[in-house]
PDB file of N, CA and C in Angstrom:
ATOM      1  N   UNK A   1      72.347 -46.605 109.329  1.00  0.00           N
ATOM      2  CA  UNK A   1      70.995 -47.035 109.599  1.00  0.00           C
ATOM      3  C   UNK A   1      70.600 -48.200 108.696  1.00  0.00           C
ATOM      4  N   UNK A   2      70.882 -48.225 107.280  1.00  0.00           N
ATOM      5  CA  UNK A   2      70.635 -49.034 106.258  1.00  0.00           C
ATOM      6  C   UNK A   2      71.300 -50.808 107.369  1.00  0.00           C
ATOM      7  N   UNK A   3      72.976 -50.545 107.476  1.00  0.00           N
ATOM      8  CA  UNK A   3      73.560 -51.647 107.572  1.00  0.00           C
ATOM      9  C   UNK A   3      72.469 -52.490 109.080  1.00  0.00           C
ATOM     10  N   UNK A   4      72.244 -51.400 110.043  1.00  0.00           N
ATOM     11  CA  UNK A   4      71.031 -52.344 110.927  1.00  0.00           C
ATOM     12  C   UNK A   4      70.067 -52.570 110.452  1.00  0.00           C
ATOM     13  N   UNK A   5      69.649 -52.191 109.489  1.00  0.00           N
ATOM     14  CA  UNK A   5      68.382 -52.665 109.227  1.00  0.00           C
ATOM     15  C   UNK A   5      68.537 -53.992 108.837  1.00  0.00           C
ATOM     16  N   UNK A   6      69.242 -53.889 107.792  1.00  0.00           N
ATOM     17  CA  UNK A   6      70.012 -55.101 106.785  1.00  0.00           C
ATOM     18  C   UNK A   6      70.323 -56.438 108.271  1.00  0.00           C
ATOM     19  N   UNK A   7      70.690 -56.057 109.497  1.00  0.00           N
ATOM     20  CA  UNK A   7      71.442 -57.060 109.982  1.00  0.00           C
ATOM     21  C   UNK A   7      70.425 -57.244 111.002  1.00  0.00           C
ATOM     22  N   UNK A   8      69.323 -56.630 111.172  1.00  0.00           N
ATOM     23  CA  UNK A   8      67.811 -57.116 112.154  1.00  0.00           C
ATOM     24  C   UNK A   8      67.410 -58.032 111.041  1.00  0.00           C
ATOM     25  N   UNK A   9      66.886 -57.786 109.760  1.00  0.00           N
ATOM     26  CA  UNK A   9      66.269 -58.126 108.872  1.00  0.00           C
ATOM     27  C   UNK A   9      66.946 -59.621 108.652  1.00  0.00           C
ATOM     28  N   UNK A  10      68.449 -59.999 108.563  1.00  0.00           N
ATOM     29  CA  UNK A  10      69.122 -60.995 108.638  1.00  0.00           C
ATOM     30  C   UNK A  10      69.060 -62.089 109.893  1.00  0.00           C
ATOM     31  N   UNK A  11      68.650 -61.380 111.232  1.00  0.00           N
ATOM     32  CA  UNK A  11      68.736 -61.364 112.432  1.00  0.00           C
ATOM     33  C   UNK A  11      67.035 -62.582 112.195  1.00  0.00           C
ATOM     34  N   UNK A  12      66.236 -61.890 111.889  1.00  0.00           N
ATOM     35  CA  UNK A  12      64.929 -62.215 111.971  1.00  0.00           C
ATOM     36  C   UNK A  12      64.491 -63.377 110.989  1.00  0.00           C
ATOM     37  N   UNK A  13      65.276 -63.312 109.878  1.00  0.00           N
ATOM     38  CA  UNK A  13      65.437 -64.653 109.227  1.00  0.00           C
ATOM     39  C   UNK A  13      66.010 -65.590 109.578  1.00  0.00           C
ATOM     40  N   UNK A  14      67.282 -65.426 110.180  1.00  0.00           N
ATOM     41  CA  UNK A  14      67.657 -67.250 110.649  1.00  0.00           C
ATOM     42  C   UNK A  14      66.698 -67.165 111.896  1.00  0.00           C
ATOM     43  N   UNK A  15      66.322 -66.181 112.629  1.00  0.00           N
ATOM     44  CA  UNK A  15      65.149 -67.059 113.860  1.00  0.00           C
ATOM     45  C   UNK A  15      63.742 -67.393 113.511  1.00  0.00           C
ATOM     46  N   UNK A  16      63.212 -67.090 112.468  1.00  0.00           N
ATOM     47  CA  UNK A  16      62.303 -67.443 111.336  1.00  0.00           C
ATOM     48  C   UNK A  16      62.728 -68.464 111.172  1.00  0.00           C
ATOM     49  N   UNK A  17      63.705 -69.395 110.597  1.00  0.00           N
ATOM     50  CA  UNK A  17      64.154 -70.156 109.755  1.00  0.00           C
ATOM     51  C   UNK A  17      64.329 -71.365 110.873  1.00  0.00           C
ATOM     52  N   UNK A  18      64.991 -70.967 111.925  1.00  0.00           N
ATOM     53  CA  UNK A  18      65.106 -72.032 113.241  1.00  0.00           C
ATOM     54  C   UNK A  18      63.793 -72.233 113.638  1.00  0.00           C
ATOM     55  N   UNK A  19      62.974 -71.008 113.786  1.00  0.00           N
ATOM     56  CA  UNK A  19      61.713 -71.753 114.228  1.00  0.00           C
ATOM     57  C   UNK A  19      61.010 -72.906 113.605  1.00  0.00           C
ATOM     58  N   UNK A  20      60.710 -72.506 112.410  1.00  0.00           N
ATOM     59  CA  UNK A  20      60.114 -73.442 111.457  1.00  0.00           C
ATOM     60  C   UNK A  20      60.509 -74.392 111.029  1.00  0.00           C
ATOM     61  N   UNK A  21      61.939 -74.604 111.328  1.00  0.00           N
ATOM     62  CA  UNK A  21      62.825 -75.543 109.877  1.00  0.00           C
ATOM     63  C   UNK A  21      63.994 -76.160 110.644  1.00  0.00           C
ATOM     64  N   UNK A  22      64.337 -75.662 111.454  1.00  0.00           N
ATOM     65  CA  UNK A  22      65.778 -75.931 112.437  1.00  0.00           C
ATOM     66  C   UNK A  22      65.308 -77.088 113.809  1.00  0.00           C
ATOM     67  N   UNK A  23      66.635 -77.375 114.573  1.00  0.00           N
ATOM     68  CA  UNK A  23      66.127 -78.348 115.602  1.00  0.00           C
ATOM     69  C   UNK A  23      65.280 -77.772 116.654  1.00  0.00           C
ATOM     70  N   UNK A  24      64.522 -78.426 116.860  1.00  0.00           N
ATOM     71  CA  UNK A  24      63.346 -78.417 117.660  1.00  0.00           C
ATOM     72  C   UNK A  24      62.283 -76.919 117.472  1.00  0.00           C
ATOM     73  N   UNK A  25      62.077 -77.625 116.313  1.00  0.00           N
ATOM     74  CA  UNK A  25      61.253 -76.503 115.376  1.00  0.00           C
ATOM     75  C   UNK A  25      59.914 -77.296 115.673  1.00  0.00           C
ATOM     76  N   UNK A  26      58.605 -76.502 115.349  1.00  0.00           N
ATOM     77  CA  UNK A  26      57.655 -76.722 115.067  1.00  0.00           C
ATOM     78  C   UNK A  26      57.085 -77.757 114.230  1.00  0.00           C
ATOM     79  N   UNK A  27      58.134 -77.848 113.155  1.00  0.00           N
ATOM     80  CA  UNK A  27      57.834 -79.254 112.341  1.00  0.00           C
ATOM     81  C   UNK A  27      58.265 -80.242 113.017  1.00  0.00           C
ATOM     82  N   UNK A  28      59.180 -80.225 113.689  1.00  0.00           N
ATOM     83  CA  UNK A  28      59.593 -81.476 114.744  1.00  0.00           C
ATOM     84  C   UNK A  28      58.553 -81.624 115.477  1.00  0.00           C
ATOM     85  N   UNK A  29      58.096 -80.573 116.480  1.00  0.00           N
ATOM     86  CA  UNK A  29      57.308 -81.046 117.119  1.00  0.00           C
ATOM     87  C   UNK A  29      55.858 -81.592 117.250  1.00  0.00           C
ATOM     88  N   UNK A  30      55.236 -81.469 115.640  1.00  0.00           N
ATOM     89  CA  UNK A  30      54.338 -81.763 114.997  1.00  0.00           C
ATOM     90  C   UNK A  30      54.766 -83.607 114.692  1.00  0.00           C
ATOM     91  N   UNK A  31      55.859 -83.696 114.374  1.00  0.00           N
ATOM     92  CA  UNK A  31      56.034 -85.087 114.275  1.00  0.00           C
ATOM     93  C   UNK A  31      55.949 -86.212 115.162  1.00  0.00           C
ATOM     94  N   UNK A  32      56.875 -85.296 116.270  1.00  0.00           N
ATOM     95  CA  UNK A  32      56.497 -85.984 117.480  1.00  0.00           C
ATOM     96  C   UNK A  32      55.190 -86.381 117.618  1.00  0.00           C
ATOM     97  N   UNK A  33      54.655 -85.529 118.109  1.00  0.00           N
ATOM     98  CA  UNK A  33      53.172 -85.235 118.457  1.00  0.00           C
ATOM     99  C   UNK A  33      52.160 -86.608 117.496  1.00  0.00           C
ATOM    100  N   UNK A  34      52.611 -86.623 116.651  1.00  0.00           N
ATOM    101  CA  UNK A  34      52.060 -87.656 115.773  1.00  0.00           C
ATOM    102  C   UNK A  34      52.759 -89.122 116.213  1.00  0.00           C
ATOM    103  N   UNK A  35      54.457 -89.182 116.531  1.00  0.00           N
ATOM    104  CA  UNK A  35      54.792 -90.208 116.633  1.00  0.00           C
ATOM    105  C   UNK A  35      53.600 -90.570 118.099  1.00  0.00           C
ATOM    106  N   UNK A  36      53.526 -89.984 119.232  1.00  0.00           N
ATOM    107  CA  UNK A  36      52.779 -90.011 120.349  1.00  0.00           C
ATOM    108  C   UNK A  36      51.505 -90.691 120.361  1.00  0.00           C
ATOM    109  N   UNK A  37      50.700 -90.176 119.491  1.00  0.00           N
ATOM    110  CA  UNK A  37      49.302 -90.382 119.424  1.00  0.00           C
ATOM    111  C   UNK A  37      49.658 -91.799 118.850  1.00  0.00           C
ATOM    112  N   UNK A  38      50.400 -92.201 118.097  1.00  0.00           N
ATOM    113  CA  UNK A  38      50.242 -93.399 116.823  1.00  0.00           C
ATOM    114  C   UNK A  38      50.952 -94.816 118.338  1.00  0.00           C
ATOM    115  N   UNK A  39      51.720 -94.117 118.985  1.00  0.00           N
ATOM    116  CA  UNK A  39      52.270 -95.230 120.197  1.00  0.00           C
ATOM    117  C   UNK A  39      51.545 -94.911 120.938  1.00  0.00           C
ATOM    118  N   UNK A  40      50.476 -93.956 121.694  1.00  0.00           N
ATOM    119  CA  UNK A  40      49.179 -94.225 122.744  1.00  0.00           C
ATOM    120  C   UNK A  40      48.113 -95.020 122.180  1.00  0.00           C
ATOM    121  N   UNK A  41      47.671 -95.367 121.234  1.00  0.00           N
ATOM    122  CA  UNK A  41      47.139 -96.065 120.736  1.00  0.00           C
ATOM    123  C   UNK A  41      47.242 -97.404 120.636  1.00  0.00           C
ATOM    124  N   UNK A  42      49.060 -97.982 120.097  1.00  0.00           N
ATOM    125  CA  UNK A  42      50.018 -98.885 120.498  1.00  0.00           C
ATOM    126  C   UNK A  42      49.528 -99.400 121.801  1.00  0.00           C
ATOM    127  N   UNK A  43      49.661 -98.452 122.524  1.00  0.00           N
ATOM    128  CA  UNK A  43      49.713 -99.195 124.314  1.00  0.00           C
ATOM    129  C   UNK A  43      48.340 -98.758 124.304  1.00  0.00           C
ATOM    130  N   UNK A  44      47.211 -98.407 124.374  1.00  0.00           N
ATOM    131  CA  UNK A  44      45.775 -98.968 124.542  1.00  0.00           C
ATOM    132  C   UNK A  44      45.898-100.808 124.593  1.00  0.00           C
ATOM    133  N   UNK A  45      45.987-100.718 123.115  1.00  0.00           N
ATOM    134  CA  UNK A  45      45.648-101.980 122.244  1.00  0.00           C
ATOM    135  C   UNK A  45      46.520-103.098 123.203  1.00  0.00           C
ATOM    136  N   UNK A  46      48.284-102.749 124.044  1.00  0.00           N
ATOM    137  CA  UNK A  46      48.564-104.142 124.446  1.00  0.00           C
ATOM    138  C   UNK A  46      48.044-103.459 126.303  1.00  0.00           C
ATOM    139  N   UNK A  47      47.561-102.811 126.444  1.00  0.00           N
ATOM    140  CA  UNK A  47      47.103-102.618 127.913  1.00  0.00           C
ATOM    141  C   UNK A  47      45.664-103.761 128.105  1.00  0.00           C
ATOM    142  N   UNK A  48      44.642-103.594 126.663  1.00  0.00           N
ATOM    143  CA  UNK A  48      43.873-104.028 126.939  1.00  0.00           C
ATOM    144  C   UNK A  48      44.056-105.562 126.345  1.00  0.00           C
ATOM    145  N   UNK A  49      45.018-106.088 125.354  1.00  0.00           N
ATOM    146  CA  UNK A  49      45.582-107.365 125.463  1.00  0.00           C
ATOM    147  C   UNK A  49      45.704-107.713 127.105  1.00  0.00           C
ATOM    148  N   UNK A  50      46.504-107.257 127.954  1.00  0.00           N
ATOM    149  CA  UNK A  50      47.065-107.893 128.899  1.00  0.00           C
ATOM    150  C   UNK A  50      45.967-107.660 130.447  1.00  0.00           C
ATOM    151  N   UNK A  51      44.997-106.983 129.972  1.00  0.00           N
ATOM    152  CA  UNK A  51      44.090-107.715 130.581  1.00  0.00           C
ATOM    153  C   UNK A  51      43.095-108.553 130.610  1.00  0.00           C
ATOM    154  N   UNK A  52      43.024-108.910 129.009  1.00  0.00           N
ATOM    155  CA  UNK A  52      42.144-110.183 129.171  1.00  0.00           C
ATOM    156  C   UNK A  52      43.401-111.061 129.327  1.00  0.00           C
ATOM    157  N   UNK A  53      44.841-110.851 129.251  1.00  0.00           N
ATOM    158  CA  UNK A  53      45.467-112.101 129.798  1.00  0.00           C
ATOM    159  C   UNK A  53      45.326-111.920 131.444  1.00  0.00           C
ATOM    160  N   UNK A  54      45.264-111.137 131.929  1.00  0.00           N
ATOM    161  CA  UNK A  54      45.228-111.148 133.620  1.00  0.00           C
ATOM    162  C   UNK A  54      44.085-111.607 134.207  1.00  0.00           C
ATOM    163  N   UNK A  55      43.032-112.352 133.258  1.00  0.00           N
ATOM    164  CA  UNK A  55      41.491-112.184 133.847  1.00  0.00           C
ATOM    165  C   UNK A  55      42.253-113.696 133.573  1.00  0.00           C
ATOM    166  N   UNK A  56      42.376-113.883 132.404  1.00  0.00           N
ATOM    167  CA  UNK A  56      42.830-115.657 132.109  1.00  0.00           C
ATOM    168  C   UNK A  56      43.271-116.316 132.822  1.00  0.00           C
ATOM    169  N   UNK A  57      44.711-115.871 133.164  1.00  0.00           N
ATOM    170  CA  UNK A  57      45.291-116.825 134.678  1.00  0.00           C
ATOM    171  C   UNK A  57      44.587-116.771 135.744  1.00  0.00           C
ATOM    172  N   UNK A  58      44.129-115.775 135.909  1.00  0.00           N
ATOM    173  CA  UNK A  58      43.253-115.580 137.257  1.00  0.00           C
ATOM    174  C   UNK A  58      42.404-116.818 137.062  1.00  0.00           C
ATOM    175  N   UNK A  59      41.755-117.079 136.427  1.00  0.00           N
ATOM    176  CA  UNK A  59      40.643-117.911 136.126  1.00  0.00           C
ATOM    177  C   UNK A  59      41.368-119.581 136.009  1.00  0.00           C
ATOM    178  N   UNK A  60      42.463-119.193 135.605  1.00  0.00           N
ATOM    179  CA  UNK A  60      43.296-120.579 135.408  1.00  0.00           C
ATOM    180  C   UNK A  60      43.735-120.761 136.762  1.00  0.00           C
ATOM    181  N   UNK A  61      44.164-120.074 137.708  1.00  0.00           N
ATOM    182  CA  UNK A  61      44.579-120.207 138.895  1.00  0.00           C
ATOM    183  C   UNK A  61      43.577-120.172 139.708  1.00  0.00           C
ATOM    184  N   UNK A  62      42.396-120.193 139.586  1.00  0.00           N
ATOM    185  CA  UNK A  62      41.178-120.338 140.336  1.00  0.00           C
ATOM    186  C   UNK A  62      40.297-121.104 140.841  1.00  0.00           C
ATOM    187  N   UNK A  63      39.817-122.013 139.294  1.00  0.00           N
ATOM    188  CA  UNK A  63      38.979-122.280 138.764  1.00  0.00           C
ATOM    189  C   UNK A  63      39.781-123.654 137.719  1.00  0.00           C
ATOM    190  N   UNK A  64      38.897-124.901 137.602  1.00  0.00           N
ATOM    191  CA  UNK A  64      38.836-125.832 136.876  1.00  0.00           C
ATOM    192  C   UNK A  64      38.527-125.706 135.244  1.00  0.00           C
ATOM    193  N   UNK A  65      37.225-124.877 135.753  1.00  0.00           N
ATOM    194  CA  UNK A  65      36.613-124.933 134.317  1.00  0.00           C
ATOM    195  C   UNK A  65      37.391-124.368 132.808  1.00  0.00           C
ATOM    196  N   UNK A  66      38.171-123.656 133.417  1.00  0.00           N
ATOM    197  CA  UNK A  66      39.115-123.362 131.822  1.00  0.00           C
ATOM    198  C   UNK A  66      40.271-123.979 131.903  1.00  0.00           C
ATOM    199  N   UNK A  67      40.756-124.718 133.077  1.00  0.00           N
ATOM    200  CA  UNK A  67      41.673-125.637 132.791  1.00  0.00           C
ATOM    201  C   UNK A  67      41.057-126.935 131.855  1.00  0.00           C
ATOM    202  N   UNK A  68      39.997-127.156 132.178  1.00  0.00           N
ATOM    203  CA  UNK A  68      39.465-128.219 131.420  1.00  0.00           C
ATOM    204  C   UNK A  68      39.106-127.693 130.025  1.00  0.00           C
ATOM    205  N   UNK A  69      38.425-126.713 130.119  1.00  0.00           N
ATOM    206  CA  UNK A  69      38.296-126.554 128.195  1.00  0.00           C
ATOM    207  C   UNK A  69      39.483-126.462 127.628  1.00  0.00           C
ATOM    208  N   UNK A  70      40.976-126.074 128.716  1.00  0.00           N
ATOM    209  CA  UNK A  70      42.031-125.879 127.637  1.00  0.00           C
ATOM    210  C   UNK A  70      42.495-127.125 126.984  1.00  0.00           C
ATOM    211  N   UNK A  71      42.158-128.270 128.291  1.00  0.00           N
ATOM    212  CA  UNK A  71      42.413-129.695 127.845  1.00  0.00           C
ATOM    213  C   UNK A  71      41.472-130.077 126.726  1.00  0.00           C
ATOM    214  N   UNK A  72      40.393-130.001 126.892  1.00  0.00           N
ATOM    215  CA  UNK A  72      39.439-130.685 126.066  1.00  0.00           C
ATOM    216  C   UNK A  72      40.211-129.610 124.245  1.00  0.00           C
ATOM    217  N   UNK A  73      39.928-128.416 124.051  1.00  0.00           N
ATOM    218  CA  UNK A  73      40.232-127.845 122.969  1.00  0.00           C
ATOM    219  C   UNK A  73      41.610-128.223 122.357  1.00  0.00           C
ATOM    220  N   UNK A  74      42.423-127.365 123.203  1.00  0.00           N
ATOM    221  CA  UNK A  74      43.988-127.898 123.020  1.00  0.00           C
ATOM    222  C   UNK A  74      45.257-129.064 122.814  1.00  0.00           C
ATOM    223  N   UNK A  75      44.259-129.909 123.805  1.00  0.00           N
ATOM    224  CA  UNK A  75      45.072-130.968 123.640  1.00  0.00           C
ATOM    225  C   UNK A  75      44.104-132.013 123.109  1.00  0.00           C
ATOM    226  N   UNK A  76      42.846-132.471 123.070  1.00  0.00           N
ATOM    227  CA  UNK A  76      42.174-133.422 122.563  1.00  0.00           C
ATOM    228  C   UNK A  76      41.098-134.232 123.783  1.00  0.00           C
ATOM    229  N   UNK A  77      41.699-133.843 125.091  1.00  0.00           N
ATOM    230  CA  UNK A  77      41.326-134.678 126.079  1.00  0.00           C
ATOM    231  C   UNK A  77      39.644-135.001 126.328  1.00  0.00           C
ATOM    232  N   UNK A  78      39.274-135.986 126.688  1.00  0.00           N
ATOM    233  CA  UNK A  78      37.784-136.251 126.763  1.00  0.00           C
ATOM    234  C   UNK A  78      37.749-136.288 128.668  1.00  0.00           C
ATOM    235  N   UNK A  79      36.767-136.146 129.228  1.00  0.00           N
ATOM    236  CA  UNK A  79      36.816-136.210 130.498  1.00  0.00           C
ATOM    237  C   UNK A  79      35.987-137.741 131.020  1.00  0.00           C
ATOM    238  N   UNK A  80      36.177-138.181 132.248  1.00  0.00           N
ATOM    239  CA  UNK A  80      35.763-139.624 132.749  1.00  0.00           C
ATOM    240  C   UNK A  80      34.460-139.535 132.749  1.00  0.00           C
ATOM    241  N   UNK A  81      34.085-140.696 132.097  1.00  0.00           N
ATOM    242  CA  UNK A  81      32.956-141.163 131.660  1.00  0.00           C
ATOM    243  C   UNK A  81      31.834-140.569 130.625  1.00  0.00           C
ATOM    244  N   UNK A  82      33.135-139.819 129.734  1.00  0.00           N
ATOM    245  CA  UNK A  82      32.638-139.665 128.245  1.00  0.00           C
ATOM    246  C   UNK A  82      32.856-140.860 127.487  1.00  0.00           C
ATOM    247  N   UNK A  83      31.941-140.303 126.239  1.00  0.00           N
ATOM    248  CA  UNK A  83      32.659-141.098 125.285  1.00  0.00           C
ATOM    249  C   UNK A  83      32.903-140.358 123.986  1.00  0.00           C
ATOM    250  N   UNK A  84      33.982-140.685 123.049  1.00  0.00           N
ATOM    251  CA  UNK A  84      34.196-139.543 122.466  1.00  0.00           C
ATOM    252  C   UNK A  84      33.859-140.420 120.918  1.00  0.00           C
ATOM    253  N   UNK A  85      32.943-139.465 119.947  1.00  0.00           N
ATOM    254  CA  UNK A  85      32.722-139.756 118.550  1.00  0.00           C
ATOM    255  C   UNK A  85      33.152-138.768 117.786  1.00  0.00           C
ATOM    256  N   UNK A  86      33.645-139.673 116.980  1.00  0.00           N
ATOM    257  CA  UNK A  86      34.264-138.957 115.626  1.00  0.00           C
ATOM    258  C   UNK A  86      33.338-138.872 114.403  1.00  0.00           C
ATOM    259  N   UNK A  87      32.616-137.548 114.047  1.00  0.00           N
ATOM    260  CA  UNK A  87      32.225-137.733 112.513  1.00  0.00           C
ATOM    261  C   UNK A  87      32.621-136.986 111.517  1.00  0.00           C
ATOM    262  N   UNK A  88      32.490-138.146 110.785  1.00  0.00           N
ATOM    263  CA  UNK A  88      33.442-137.720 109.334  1.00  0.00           C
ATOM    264  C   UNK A  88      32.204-137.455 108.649  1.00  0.00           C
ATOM    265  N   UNK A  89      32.393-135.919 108.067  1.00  0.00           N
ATOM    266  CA  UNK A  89      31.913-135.998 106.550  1.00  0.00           C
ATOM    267  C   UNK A  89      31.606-137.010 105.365  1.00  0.00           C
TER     268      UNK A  89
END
């Protein structure tokens, strides 16, 4: 009777020990769980990047008006029948 006890009691520690501590234990899956949340967050942040890029082309493929500010900002361009001043400090 002693030696089963001894070998449940042994029995119940390594599945104790796997649960908690072994592969695909509870601490694993706590990590996970963390890796998850920390990369849904990740993809929020480029979901909502890539739709203000999808509103952009749209607008670039649409529409003049931000083709022209990209010229005027980006490249320097003045439009016909401006005139362009420079002041210096």
């Amino acid at each position: 009777m002693r030696i089963l006890c001894a070998c449940l009691a042994c029995f119940l520690l390594l599945i104790q020990f796997r649960l908690w501590l072994g592969e695909g234990s509870i601490r694993t899956l706590n990590l996970v769980n963390e890796e998850l949340a920390v990369q849904q967050d990740f993809n929020e942040k480029l979901k909502e990047r890539n739709r203000f890029l999808e509103v952009e082309v749209v607008d670039l493929k649409t529409g003049t008006e931000a083709i022209e500010e990209k010229a005027r900002f980006e490249l320097g361009m003045i439009g016909e029948g401006e005139t362009f001043y420079l002041m210096v400090d």
